[in-house]
Structure formats: C-alpha cells, structure tokens
PDB file of N, CA and C in Angstrom:
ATOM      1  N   UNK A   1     -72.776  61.121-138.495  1.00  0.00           N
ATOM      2  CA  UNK A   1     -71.895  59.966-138.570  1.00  0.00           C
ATOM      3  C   UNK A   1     -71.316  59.699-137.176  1.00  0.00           C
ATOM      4  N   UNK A   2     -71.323  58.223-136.696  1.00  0.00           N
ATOM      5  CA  UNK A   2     -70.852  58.181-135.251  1.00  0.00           C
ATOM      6  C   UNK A   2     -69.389  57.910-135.565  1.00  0.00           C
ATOM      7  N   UNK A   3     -68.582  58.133-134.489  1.00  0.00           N
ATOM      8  CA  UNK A   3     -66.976  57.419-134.702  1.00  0.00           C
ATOM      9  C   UNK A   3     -66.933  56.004-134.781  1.00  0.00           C
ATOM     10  N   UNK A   4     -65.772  56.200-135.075  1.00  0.00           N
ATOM     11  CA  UNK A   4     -65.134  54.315-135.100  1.00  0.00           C
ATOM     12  C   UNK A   4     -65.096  53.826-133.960  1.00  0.00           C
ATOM     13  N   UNK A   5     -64.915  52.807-133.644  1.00  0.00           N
ATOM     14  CA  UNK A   5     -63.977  52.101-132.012  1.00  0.00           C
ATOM     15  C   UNK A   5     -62.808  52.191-132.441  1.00  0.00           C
ATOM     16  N   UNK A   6     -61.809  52.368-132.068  1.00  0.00           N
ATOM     17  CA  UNK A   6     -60.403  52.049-131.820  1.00  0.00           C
ATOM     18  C   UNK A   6     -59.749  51.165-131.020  1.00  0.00           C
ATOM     19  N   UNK A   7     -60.662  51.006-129.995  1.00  0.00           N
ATOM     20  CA  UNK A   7     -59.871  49.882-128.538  1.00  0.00           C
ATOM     21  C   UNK A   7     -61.141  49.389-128.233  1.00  0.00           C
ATOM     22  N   UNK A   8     -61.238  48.072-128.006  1.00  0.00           N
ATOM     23  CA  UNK A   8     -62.342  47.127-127.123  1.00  0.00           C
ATOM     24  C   UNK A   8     -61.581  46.535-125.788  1.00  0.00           C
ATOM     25  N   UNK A   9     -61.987  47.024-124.615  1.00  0.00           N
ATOM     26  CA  UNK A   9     -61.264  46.429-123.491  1.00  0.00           C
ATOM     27  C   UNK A   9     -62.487  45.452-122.588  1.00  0.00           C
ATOM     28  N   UNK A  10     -61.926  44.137-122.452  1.00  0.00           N
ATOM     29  CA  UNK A  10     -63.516  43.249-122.015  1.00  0.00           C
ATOM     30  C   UNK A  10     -63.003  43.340-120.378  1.00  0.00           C
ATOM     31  N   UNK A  11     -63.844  43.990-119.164  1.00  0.00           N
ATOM     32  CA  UNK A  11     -64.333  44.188-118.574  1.00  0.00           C
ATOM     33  C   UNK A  11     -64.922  42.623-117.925  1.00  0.00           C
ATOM     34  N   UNK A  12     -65.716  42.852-116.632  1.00  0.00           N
ATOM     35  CA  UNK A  12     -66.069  41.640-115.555  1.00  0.00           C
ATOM     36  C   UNK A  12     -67.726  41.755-116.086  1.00  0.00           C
ATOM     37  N   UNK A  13     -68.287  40.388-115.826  1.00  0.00           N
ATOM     38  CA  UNK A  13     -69.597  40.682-115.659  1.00  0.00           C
ATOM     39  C   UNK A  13     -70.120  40.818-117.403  1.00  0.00           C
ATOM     40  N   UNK A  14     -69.507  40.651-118.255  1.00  0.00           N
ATOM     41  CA  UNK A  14     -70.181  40.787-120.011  1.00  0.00           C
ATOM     42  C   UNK A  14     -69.828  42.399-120.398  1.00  0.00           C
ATOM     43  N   UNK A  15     -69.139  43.328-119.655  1.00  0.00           N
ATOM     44  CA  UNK A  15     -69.152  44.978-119.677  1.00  0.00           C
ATOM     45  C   UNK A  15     -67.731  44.761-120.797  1.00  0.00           C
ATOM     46  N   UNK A  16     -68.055  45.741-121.730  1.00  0.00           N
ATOM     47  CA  UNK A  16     -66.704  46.602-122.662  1.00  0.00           C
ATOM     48  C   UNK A  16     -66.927  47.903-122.197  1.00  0.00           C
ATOM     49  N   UNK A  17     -65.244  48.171-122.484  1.00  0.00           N
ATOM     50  CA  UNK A  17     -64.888  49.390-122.521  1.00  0.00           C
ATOM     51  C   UNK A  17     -64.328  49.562-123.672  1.00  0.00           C
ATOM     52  N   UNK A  18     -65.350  50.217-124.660  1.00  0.00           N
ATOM     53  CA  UNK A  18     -64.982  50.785-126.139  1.00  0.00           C
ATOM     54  C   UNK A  18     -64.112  52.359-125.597  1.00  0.00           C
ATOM     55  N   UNK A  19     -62.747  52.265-126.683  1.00  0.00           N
ATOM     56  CA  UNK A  19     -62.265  53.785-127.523  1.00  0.00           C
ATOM     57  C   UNK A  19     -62.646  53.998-128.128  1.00  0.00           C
ATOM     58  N   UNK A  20     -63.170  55.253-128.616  1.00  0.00           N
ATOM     59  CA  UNK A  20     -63.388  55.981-130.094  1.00  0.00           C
ATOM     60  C   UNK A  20     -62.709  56.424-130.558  1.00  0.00           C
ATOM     61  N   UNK A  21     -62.416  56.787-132.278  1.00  0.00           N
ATOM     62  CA  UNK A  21     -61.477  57.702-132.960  1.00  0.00           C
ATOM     63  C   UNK A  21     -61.657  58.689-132.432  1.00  0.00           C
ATOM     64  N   UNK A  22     -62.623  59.765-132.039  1.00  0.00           N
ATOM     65  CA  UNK A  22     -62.738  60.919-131.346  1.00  0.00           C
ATOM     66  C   UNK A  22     -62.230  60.895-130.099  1.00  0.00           C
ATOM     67  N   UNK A  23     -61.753  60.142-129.564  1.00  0.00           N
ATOM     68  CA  UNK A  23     -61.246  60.535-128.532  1.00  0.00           C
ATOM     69  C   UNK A  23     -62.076  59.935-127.193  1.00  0.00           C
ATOM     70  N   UNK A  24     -63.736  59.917-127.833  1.00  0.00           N
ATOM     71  CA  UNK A  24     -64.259  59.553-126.319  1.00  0.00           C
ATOM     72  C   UNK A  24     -64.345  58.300-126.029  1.00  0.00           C
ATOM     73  N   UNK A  25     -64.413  57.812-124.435  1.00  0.00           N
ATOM     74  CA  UNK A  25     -64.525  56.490-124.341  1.00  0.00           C
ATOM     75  C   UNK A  25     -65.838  56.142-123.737  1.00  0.00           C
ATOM     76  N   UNK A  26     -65.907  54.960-123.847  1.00  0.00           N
ATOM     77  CA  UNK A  26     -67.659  54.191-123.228  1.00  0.00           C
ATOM     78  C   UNK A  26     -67.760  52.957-122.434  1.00  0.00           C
ATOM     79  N   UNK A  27     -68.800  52.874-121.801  1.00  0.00           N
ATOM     80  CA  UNK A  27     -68.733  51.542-121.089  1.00  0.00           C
ATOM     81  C   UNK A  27     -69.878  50.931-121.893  1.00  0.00           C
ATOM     82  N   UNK A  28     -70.261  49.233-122.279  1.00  0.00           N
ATOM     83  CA  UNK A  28     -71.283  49.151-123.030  1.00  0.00           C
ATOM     84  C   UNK A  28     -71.100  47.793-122.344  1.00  0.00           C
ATOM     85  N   UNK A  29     -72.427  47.611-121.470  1.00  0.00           N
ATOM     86  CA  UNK A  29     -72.746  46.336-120.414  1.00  0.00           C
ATOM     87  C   UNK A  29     -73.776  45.516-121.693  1.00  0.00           C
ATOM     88  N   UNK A  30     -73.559  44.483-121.990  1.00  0.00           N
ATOM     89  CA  UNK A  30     -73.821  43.515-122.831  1.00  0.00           C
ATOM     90  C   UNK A  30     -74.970  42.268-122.798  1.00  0.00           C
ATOM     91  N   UNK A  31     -74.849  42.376-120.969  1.00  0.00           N
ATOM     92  CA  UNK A  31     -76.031  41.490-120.329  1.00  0.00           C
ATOM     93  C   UNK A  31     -77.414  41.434-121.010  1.00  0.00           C
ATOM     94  N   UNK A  32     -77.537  42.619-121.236  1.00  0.00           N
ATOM     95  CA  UNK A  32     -79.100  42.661-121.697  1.00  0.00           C
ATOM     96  C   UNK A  32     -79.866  41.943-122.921  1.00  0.00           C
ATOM     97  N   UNK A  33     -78.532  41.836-123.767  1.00  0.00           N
ATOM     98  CA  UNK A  33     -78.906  41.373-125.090  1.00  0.00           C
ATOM     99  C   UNK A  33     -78.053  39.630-124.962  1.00  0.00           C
ATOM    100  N   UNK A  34     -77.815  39.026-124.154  1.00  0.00           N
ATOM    101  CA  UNK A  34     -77.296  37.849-124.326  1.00  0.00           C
ATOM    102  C   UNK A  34     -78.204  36.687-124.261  1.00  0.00           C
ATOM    103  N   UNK A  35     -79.293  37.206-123.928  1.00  0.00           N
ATOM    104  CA  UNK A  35     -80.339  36.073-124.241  1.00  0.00           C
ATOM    105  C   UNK A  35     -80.902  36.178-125.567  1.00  0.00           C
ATOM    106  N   UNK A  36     -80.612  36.764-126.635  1.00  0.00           N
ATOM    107  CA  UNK A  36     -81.442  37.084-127.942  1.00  0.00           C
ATOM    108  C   UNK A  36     -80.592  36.325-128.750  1.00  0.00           C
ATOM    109  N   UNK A  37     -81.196  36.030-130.013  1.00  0.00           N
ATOM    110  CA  UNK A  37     -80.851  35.503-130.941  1.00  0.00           C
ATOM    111  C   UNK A  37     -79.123  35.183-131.398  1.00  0.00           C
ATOM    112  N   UNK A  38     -78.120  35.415-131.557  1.00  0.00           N
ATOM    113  CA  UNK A  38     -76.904  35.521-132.261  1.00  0.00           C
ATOM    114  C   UNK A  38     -75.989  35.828-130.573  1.00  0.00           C
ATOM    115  N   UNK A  39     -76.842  36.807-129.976  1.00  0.00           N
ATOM    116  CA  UNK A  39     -75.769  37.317-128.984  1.00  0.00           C
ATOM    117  C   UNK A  39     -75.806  36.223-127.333  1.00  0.00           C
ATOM    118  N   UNK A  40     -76.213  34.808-127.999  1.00  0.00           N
ATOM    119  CA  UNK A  40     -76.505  33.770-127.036  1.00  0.00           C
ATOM    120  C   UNK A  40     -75.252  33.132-126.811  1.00  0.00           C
ATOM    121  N   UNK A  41     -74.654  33.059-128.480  1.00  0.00           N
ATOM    122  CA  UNK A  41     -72.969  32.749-128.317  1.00  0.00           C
ATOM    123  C   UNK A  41     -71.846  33.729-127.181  1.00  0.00           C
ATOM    124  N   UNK A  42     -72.314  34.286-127.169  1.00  0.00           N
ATOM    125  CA  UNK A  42     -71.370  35.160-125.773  1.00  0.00           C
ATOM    126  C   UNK A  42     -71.731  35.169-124.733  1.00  0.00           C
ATOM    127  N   UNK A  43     -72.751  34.320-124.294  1.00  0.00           N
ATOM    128  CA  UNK A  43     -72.997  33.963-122.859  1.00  0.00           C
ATOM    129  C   UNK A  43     -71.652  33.190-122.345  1.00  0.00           C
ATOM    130  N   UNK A  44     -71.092  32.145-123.111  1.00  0.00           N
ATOM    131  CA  UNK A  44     -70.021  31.474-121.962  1.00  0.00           C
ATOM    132  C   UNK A  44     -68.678  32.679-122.593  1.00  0.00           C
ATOM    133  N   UNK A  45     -68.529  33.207-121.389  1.00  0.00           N
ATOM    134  CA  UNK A  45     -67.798  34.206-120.961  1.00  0.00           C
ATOM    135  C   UNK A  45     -65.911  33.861-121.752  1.00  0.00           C
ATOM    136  N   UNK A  46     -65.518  32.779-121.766  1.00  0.00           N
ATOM    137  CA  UNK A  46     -64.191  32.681-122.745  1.00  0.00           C
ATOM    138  C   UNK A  46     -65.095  32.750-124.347  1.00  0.00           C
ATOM    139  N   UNK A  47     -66.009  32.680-124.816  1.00  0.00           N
ATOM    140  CA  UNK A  47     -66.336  33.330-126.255  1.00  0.00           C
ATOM    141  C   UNK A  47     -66.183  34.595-126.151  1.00  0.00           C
ATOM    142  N   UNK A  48     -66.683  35.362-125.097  1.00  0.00           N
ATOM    143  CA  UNK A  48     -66.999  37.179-125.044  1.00  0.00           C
ATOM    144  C   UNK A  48     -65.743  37.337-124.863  1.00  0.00           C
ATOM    145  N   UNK A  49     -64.923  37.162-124.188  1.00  0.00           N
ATOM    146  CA  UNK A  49     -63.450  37.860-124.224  1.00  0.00           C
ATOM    147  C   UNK A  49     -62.533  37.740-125.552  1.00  0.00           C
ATOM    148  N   UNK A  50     -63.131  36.910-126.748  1.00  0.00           N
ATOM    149  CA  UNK A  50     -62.694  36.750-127.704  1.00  0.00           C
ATOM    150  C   UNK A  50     -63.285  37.838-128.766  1.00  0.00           C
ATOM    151  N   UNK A  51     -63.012  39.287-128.351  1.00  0.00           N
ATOM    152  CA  UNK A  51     -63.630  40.363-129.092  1.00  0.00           C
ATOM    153  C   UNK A  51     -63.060  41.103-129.545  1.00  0.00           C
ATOM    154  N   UNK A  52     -62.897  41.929-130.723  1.00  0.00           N
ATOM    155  CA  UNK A  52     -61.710  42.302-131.545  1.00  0.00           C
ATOM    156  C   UNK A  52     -62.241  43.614-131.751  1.00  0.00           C
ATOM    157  N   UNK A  53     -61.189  44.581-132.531  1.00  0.00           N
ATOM    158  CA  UNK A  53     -61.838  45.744-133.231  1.00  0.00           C
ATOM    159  C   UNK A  53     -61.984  45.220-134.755  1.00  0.00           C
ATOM    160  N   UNK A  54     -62.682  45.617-135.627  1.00  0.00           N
ATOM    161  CA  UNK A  54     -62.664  45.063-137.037  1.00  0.00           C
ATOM    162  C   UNK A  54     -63.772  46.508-137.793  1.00  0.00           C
ATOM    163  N   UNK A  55     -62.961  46.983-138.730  1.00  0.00           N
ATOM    164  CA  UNK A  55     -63.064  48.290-139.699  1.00  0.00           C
ATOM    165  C   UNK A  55     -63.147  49.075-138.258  1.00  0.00           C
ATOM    166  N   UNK A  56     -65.144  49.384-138.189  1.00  0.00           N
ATOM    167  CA  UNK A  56     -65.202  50.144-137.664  1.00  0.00           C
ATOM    168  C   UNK A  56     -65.875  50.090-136.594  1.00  0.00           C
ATOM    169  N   UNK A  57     -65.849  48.743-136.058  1.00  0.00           N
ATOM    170  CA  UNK A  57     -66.762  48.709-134.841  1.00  0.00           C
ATOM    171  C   UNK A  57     -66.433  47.353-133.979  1.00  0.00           C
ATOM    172  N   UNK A  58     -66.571  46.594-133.603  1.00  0.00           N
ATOM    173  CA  UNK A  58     -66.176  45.513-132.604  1.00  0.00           C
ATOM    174  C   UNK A  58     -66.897  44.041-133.279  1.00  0.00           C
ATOM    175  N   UNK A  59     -66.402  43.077-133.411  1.00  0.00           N
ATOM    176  CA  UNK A  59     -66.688  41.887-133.563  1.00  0.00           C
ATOM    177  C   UNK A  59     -66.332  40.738-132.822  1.00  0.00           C
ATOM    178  N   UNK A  60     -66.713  39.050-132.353  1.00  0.00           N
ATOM    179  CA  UNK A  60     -66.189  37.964-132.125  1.00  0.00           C
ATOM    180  C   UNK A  60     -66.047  37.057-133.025  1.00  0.00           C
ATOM    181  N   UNK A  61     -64.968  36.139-132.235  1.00  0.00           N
ATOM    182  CA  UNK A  61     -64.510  35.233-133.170  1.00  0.00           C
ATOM    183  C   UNK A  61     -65.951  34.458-133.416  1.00  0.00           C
ATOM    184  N   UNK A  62     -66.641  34.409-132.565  1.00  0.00           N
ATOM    185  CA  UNK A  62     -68.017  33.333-133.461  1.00  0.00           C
ATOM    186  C   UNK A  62     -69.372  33.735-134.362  1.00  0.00           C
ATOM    187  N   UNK A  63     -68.739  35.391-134.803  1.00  0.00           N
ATOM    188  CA  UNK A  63     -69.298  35.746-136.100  1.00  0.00           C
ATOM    189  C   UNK A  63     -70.020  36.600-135.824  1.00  0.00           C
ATOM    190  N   UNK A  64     -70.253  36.983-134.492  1.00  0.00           N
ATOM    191  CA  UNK A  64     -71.241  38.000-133.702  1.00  0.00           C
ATOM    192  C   UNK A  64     -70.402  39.761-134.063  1.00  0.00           C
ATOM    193  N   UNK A  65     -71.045  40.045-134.680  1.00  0.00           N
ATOM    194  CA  UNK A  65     -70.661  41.901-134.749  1.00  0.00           C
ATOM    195  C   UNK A  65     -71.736  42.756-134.293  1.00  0.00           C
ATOM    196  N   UNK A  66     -71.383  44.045-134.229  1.00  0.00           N
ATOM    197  CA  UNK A  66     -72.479  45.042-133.643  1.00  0.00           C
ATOM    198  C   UNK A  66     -72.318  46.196-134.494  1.00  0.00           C
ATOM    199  N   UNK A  67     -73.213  47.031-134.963  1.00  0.00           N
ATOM    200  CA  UNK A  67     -73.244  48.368-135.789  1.00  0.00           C
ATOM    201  C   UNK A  67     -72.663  49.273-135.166  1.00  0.00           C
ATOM    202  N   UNK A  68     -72.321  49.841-135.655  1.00  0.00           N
ATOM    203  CA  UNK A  68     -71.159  51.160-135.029  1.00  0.00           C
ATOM    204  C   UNK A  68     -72.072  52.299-134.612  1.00  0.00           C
ATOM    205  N   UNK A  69     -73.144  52.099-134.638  1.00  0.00           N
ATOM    206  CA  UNK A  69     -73.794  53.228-134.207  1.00  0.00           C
ATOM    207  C   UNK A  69     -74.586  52.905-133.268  1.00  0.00           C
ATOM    208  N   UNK A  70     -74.814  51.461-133.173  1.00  0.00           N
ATOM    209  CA  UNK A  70     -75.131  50.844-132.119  1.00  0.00           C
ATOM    210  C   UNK A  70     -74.403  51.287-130.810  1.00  0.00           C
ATOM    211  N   UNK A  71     -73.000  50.769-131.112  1.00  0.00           N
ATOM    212  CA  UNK A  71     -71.851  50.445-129.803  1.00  0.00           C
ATOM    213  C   UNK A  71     -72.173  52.056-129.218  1.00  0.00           C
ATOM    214  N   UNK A  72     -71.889  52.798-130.047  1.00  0.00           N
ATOM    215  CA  UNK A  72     -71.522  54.818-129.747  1.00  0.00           C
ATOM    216  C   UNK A  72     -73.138  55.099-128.969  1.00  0.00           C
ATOM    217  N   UNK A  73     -73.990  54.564-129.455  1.00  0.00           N
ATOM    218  CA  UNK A  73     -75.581  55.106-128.632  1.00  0.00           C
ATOM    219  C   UNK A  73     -75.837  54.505-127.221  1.00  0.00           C
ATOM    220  N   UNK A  74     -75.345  52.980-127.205  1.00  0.00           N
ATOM    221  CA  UNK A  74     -75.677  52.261-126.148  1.00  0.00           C
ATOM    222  C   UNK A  74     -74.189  52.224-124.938  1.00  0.00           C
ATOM    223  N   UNK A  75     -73.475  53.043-125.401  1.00  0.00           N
ATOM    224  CA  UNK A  75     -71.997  53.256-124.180  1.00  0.00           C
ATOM    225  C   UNK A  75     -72.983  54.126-123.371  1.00  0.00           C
ATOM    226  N   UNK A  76     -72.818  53.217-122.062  1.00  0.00           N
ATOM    227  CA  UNK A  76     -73.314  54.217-120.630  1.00  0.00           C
ATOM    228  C   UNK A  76     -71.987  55.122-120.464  1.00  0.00           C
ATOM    229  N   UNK A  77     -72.571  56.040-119.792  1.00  0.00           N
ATOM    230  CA  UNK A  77     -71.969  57.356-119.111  1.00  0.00           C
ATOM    231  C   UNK A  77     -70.932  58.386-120.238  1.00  0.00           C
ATOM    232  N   UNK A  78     -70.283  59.093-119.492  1.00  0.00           N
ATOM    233  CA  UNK A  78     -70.186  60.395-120.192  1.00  0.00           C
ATOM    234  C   UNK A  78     -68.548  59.601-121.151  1.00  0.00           C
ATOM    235  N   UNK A  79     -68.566  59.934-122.711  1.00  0.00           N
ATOM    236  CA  UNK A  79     -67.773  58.958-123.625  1.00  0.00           C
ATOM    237  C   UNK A  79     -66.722  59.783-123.300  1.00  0.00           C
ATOM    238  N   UNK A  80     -66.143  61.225-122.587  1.00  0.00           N
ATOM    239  CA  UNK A  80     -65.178  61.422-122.705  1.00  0.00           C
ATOM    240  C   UNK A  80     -64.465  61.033-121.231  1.00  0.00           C
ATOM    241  N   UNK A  81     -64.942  60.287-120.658  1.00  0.00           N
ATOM    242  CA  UNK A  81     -64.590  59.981-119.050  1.00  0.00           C
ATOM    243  C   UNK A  81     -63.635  58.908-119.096  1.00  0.00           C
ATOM    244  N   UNK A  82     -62.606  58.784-118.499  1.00  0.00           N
ATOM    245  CA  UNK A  82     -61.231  57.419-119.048  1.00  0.00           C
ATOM    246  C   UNK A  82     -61.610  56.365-118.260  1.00  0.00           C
ATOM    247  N   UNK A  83     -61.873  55.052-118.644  1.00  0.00           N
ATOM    248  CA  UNK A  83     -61.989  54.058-117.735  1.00  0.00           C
ATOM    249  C   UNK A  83     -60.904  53.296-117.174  1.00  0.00           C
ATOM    250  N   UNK A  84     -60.870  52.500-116.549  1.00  0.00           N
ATOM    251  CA  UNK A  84     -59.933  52.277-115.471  1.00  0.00           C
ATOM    252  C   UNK A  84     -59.745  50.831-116.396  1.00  0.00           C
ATOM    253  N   UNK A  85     -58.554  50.598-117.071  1.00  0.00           N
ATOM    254  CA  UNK A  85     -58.020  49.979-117.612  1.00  0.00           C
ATOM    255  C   UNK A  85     -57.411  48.478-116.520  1.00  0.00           C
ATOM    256  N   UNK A  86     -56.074  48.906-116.215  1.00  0.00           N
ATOM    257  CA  UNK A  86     -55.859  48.259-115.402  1.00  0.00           C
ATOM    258  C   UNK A  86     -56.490  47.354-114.229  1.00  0.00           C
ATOM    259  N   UNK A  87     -57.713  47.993-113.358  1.00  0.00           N
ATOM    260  CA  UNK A  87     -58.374  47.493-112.579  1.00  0.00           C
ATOM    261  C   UNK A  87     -59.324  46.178-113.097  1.00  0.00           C
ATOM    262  N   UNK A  88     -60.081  47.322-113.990  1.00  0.00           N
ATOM    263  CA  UNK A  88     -61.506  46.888-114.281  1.00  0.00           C
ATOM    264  C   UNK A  88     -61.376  45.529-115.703  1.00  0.00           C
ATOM    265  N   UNK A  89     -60.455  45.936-117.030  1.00  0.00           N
ATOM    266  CA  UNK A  89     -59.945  45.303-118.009  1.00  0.00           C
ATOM    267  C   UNK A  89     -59.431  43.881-118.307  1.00  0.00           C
ATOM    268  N   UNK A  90     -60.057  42.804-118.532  1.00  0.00           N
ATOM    269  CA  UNK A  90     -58.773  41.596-118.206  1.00  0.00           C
ATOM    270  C   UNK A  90     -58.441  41.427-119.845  1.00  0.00           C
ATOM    271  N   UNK A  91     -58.744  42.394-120.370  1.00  0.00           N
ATOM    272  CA  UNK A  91     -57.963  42.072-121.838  1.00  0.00           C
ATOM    273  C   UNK A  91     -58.355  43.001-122.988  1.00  0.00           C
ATOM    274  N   UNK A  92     -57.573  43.532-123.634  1.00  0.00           N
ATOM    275  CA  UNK A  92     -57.930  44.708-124.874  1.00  0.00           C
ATOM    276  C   UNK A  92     -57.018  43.533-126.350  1.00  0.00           C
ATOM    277  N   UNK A  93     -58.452  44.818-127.225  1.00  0.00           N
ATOM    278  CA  UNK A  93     -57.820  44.061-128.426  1.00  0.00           C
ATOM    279  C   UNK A  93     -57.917  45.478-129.314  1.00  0.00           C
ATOM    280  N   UNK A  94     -56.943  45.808-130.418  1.00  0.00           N
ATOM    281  CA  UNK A  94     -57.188  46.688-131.076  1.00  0.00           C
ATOM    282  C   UNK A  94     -57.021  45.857-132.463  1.00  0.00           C
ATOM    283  N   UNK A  95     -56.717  46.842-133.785  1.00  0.00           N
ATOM    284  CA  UNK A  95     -56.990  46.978-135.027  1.00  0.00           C
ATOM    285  C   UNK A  95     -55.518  47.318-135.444  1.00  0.00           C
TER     286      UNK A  95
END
C-alpha cells in the first residue's frame, strides 16, 4: 500500500512538491505527461496551480486527478529529503 499525500506544493516549470502521511516528501515534474490526453488541461500554468489534496492523492479544479500510487512511484529523488518550500513553492494546498 503506498501513502497518502498530505501537502501538494506547486513549484516553477509544471514541478509539485508532494507530502506523504509517512512522512516522506517528493518532487513530481509533470512536463512529461502534459501533452496526453486529460493532462492537456494543465498546460496553461494558472489551471496547474489550481491543485488540491483530495482523500488520498492530488486533484485539479478541471477534473484532472492522479492515482496515489502513481504520485508515490513517479516523485524524483530520495521521499525523505525536505524541499525548499519557501524558495522553490508559489503555493500549497492541503486537505
């Protein structure tokens, strides 16, 4: 079973910085999939900052969600490493 998200922080460039209930955190760069089907709506960049936590994994307001086991597999680098909130962050949303 993967964890929950707890915190979605939207990042420059299409990048989140997911929390987990466990404790670890992730970076999950988004670019890759914004030309595909559903995840085309988050190309203009004020839709993508409109991203929430919801149960157990991250959603937008224009109906776009992601599997929770998705978000936890595809976070680059090490999930217990703290990301730089302040710097990097122009907006968090929790639950």
């Amino acid at each position: 079973m993967y964890p929950s998200v707890k915190n979605v922080f939207v990042g420059e460039d299409f990048v989140l910085f997911i929390d987990f209930d466990n404790g670890e955190q992730g970076r999950l760069d988004m670019k890759p999939f914004l030309d595909f089907g559903v995840f085309r709506r988050l190309k203009d960049h004020n839709a993508f900052k409109r991203v929430r936590v919801a149960f157990d994994t991250i959603e937008w307001d224009s109906g776009v969600d992601l599997d929770p086991e998705f978000v936890y597999a595809k976070c680059q680098g090490p999930k217990n490493a703290k990301h730089a909130i302040g710097g990097d962050a122009d907006n968090s949303r929790s639950s």
